[in-house]
PDB file of N, CA and C in Angstrom:
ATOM      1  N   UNK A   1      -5.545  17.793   3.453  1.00  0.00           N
ATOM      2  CA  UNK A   1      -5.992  17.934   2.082  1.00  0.00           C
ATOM      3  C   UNK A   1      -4.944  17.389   1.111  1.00  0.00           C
ATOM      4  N   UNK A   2      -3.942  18.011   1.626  1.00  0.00           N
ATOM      5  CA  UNK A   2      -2.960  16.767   0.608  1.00  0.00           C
ATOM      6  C   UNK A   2      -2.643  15.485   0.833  1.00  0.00           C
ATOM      7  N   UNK A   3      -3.120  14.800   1.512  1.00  0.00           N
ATOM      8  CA  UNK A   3      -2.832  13.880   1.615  1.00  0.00           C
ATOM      9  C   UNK A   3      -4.237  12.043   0.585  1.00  0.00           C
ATOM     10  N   UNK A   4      -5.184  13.254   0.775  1.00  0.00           N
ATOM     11  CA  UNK A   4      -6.286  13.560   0.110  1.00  0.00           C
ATOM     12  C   UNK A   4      -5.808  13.068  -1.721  1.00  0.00           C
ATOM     13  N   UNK A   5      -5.510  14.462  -1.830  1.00  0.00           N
ATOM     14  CA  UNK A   5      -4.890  14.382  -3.396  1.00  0.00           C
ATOM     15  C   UNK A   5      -4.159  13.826  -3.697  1.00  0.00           C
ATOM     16  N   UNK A   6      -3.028  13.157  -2.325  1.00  0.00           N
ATOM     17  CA  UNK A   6      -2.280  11.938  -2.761  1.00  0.00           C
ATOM     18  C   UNK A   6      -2.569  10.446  -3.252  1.00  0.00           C
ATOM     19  N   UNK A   7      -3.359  10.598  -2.139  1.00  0.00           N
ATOM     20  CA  UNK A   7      -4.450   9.353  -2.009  1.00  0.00           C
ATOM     21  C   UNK A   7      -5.081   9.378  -3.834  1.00  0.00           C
ATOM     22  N   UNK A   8      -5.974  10.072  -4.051  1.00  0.00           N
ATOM     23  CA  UNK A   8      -6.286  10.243  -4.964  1.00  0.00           C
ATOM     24  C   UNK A   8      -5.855  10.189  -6.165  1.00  0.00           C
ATOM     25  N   UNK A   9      -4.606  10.932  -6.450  1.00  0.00           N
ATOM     26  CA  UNK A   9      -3.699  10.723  -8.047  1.00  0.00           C
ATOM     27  C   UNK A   9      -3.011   8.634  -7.274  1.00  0.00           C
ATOM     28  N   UNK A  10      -2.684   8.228  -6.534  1.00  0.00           N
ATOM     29  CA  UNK A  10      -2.305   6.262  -6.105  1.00  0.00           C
ATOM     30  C   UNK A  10      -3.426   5.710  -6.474  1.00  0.00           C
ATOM     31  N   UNK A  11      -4.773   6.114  -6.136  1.00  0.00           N
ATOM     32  CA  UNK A  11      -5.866   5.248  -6.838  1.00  0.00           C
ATOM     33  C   UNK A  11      -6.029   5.307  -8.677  1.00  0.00           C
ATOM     34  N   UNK A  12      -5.869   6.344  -8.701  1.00  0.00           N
ATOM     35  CA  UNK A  12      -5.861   6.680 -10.413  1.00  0.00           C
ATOM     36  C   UNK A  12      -5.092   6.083 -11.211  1.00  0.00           C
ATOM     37  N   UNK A  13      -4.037   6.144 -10.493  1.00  0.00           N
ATOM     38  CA  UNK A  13      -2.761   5.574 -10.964  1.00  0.00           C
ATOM     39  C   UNK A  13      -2.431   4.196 -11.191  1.00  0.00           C
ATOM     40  N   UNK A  14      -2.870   3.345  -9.688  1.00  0.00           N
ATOM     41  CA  UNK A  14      -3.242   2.017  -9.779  1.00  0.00           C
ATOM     42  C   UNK A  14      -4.276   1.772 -10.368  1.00  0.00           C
ATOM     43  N   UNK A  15      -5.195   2.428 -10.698  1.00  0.00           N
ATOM     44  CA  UNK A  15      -6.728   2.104 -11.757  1.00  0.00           C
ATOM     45  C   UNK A  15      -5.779   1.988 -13.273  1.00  0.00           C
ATOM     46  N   UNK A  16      -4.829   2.560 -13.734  1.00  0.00           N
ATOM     47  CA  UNK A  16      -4.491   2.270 -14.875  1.00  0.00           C
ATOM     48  C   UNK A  16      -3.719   1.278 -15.053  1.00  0.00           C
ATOM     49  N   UNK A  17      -2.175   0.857 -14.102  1.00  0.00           N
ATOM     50  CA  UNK A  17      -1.475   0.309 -14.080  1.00  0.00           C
ATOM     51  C   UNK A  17      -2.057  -1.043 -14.238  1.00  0.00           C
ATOM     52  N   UNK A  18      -2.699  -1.401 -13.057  1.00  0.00           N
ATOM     53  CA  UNK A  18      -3.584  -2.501 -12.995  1.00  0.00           C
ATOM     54  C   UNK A  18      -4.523  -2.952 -13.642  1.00  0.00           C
ATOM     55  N   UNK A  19      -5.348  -1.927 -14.584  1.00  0.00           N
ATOM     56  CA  UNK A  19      -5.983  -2.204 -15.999  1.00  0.00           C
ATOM     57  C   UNK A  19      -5.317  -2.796 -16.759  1.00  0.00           C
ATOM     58  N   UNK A  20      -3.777  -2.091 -17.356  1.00  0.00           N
ATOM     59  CA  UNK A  20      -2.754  -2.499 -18.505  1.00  0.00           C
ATOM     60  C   UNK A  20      -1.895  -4.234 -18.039  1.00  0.00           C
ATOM     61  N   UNK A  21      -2.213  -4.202 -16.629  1.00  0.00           N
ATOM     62  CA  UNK A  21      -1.456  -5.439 -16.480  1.00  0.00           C
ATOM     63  C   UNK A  21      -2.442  -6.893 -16.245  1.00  0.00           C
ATOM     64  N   UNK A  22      -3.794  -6.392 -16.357  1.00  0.00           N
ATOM     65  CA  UNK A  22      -5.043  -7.609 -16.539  1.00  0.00           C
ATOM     66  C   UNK A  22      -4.827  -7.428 -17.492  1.00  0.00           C
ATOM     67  N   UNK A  23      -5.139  -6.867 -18.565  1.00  0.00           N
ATOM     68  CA  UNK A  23      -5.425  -7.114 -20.104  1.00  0.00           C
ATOM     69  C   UNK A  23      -4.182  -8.030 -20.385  1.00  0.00           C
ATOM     70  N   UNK A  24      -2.965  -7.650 -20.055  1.00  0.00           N
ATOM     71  CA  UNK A  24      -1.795  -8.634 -20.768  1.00  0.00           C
ATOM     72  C   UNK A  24      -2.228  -9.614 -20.133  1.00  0.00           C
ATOM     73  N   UNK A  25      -2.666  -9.879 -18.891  1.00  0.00           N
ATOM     74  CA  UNK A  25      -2.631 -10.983 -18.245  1.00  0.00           C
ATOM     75  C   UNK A  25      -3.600 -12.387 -18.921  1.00  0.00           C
ATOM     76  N   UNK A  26      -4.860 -11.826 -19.403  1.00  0.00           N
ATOM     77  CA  UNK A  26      -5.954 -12.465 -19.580  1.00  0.00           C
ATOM     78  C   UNK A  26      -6.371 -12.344 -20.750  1.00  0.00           C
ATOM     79  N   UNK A  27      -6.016 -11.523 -21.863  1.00  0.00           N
ATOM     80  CA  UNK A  27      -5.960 -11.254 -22.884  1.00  0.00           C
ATOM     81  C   UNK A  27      -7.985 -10.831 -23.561  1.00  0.00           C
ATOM     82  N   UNK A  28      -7.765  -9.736 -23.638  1.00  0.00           N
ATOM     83  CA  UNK A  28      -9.246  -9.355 -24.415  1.00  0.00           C
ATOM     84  C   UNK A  28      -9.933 -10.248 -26.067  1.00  0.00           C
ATOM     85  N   UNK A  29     -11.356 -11.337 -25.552  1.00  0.00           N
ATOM     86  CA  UNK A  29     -11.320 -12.326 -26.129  1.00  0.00           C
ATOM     87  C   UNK A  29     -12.368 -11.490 -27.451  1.00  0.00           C
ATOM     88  N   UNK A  30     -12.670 -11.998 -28.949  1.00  0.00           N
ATOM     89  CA  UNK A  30     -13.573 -10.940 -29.187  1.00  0.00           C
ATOM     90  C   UNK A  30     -15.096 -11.966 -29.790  1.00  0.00           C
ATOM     91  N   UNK A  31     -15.212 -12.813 -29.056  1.00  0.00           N
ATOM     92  CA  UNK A  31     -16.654 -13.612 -28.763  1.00  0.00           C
ATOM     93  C   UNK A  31     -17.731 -12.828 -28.406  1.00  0.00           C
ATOM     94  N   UNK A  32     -18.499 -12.921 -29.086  1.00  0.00           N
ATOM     95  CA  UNK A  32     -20.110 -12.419 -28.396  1.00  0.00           C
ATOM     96  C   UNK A  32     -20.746 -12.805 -27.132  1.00  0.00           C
ATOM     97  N   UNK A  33     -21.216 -12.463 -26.605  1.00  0.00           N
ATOM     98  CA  UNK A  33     -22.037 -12.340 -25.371  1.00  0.00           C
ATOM     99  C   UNK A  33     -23.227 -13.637 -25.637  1.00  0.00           C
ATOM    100  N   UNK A  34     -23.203 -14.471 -24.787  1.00  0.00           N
ATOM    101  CA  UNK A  34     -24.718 -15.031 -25.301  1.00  0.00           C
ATOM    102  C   UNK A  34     -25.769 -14.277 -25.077  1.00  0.00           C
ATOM    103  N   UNK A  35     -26.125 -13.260 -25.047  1.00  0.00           N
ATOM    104  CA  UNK A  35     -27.444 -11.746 -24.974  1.00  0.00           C
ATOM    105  C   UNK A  35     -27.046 -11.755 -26.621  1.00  0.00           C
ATOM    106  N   UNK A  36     -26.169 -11.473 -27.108  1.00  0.00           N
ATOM    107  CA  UNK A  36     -25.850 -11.548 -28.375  1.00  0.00           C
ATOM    108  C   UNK A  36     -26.128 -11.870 -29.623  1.00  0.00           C
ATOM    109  N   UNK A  37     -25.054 -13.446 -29.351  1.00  0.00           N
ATOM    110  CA  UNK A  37     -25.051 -14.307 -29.993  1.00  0.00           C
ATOM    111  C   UNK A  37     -26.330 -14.973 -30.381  1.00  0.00           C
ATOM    112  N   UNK A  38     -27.313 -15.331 -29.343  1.00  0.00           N
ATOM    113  CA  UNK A  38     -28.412 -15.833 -28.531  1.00  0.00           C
ATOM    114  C   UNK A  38     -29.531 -15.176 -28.401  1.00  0.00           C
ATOM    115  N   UNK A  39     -29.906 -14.151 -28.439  1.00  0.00           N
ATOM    116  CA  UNK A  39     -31.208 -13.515 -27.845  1.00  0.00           C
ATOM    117  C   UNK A  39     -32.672 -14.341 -28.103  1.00  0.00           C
ATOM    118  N   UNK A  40     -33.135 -14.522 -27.226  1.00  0.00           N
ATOM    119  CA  UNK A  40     -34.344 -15.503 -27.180  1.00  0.00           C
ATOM    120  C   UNK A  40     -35.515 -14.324 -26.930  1.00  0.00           C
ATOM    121  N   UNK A  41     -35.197 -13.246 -26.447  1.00  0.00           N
ATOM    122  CA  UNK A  41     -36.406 -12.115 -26.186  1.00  0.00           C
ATOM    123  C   UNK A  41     -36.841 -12.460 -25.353  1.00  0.00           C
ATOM    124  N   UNK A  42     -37.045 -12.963 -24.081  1.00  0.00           N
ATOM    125  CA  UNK A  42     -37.617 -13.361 -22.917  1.00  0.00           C
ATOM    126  C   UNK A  42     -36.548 -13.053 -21.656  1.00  0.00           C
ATOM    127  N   UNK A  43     -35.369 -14.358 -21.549  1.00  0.00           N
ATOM    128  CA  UNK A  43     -34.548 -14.323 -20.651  1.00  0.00           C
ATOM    129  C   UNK A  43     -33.367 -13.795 -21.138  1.00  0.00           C
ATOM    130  N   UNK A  44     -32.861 -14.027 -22.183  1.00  0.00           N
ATOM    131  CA  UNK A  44     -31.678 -13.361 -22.550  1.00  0.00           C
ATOM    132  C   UNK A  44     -31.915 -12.192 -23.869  1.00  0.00           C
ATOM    133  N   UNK A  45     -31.265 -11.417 -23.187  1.00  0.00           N
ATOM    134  CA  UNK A  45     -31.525 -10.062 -23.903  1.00  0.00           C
ATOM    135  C   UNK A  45     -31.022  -9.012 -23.536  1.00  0.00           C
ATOM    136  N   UNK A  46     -29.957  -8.222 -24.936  1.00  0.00           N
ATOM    137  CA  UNK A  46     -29.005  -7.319 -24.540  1.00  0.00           C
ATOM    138  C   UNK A  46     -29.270  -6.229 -24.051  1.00  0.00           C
ATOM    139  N   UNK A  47     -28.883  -5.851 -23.150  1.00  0.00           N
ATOM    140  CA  UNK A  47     -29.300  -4.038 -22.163  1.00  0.00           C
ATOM    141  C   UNK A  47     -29.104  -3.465 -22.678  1.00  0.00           C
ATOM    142  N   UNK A  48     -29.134  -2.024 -22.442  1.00  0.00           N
ATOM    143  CA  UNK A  48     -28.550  -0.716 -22.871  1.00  0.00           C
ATOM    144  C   UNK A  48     -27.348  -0.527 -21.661  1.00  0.00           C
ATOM    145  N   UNK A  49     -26.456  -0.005 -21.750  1.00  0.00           N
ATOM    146  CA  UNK A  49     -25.384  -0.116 -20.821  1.00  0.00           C
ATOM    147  C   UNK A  49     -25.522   0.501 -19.354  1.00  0.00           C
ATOM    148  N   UNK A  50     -26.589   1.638 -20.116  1.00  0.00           N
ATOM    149  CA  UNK A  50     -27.185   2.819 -18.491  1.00  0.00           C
ATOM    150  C   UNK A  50     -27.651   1.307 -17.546  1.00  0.00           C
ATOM    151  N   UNK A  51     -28.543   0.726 -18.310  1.00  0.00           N
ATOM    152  CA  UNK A  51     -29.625  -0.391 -17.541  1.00  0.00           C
ATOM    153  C   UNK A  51     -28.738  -1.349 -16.837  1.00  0.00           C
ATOM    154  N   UNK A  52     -27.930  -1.992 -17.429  1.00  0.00           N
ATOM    155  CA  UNK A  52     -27.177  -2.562 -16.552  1.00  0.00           C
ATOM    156  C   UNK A  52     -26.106  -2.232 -15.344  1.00  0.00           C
ATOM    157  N   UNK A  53     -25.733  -0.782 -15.697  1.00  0.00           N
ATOM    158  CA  UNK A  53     -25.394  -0.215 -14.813  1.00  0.00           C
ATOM    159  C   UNK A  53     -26.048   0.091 -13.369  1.00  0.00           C
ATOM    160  N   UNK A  54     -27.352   0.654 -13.816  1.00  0.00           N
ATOM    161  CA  UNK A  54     -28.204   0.907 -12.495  1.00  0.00           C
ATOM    162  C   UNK A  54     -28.675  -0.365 -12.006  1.00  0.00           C
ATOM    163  N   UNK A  55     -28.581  -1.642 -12.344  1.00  0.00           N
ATOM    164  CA  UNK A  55     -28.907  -2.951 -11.843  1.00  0.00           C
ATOM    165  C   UNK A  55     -28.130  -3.142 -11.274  1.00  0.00           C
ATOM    166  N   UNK A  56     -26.579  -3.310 -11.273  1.00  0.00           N
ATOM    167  CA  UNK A  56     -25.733  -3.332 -10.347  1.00  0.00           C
ATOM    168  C   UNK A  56     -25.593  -2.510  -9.329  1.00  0.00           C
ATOM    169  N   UNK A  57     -25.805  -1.378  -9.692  1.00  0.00           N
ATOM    170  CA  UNK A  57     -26.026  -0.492  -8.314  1.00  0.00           C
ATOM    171  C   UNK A  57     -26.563  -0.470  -7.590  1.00  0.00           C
ATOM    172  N   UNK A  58     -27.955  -1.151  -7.906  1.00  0.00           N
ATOM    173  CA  UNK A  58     -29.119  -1.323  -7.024  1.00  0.00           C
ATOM    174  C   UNK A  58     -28.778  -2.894  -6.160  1.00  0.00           C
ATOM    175  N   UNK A  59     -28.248  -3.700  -6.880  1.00  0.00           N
ATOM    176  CA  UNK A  59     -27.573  -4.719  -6.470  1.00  0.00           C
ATOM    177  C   UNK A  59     -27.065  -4.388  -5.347  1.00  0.00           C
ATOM    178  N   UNK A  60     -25.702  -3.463  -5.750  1.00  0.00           N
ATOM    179  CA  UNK A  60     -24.797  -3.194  -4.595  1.00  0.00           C
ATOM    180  C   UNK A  60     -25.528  -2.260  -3.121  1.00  0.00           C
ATOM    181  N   UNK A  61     -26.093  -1.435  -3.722  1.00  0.00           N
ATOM    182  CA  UNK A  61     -27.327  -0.593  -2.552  1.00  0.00           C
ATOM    183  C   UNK A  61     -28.517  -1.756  -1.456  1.00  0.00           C
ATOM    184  N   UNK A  62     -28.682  -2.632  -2.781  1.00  0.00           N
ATOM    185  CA  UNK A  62     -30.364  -3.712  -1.675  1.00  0.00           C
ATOM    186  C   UNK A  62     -29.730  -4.194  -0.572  1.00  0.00           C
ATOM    187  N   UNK A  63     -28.316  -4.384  -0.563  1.00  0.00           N
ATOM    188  CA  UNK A  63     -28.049  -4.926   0.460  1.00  0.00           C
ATOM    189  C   UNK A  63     -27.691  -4.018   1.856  1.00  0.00           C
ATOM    190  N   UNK A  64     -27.488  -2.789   1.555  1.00  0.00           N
ATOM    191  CA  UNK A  64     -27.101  -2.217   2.573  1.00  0.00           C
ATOM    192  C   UNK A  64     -28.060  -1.968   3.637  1.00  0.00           C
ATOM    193  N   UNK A  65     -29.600  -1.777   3.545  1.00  0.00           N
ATOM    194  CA  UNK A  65     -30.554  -2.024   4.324  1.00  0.00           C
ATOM    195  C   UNK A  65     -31.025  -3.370   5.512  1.00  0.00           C
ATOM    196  N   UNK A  66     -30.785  -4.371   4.504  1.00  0.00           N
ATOM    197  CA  UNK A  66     -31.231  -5.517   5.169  1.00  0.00           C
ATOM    198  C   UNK A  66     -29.750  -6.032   6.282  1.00  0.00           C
ATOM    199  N   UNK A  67     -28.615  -5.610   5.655  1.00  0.00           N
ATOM    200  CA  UNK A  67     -27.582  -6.285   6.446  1.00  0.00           C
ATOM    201  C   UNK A  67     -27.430  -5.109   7.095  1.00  0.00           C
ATOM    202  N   UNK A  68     -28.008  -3.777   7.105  1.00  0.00           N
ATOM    203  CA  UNK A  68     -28.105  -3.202   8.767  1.00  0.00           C
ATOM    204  C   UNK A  68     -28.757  -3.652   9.778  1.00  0.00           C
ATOM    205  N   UNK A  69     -30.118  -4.062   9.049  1.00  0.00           N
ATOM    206  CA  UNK A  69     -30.652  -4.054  10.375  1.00  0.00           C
ATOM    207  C   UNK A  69     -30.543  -5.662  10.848  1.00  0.00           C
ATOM    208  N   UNK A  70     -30.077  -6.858  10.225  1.00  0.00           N
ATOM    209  CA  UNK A  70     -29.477  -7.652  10.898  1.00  0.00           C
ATOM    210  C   UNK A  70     -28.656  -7.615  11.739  1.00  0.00           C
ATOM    211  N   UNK A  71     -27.587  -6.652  11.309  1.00  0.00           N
ATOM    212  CA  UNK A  71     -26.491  -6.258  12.186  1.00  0.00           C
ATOM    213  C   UNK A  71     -26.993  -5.524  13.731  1.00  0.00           C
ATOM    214  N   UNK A  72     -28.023  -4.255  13.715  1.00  0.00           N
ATOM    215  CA  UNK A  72     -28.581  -3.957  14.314  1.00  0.00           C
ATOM    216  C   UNK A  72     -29.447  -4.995  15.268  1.00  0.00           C
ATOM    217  N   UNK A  73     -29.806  -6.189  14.774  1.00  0.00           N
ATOM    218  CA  UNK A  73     -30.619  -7.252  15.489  1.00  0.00           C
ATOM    219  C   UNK A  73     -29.784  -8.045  16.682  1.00  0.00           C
ATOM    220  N   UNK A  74     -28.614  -8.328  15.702  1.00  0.00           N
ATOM    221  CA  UNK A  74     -27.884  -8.820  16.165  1.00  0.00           C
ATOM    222  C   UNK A  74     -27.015  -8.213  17.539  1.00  0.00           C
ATOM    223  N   UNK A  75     -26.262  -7.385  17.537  1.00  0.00           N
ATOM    224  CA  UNK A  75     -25.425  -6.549  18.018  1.00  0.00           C
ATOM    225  C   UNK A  75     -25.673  -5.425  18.930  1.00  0.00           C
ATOM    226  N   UNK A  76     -27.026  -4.936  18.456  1.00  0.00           N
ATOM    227  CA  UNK A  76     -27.378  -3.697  19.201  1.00  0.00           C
ATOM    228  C   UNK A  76     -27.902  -3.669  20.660  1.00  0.00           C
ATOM    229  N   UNK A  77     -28.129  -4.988  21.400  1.00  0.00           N
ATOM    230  CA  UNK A  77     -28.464  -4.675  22.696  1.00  0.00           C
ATOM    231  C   UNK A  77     -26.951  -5.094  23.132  1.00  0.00           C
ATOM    232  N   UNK A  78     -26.200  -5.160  22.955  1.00  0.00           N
ATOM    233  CA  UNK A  78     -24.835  -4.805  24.036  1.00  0.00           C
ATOM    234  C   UNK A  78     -24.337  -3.860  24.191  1.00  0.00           C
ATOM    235  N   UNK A  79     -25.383  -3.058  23.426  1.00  0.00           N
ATOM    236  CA  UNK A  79     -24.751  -1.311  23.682  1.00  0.00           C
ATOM    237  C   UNK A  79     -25.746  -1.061  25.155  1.00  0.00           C
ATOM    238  N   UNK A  80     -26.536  -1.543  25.419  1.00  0.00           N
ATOM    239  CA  UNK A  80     -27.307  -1.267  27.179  1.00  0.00           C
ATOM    240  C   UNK A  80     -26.429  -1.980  27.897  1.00  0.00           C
ATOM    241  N   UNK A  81     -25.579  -2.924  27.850  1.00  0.00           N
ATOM    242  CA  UNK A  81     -25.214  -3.748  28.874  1.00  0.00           C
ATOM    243  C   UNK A  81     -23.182  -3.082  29.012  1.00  0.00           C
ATOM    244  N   UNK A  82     -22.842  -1.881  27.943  1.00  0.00           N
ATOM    245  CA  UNK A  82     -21.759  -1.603  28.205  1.00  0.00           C
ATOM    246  C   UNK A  82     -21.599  -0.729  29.295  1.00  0.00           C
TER     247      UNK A  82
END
């Protein structure tokens, strides 16, 4: 368990450090978004932040199905032949 909470306060820790040292690095620009700048109402068009959030997530989630069971296609009969 402590090792746990160690783990835990090094990620936190590097989540900030490493925040403060991109920003110097790359510098925060203050340009509009073409959703923005741009909105055409069709293809470009600004989210609400929830919405884009759960799009990426779902992003990051669609894949975990299909590249199982490839993996599973792939891989899974050498578990009879071990």
């Amino acid at each position: 368990m402590v090792t746990f909470f160690i783990a835990l306060i090094l990620l936190i820790g590097g989540y900030l450090i490493y925040s403060r040292v991109t920003e110097k690095i790359f510098c925060i620009d203050d340009r509009l978004t073409p959703a923005i700048a741009n909105p055409d109402g069709v293809d470009i068009t600004p989210l609400p932040k929830w919405k884009a959030f759960l799009i990426e997530l779902l992003n990051i989630a669609g894949t975990g199905p299909i590249f199982g069971a490839i993996s599973g296609a792939l891989f899974g009969p050498i578990v009879f032949y071990g």
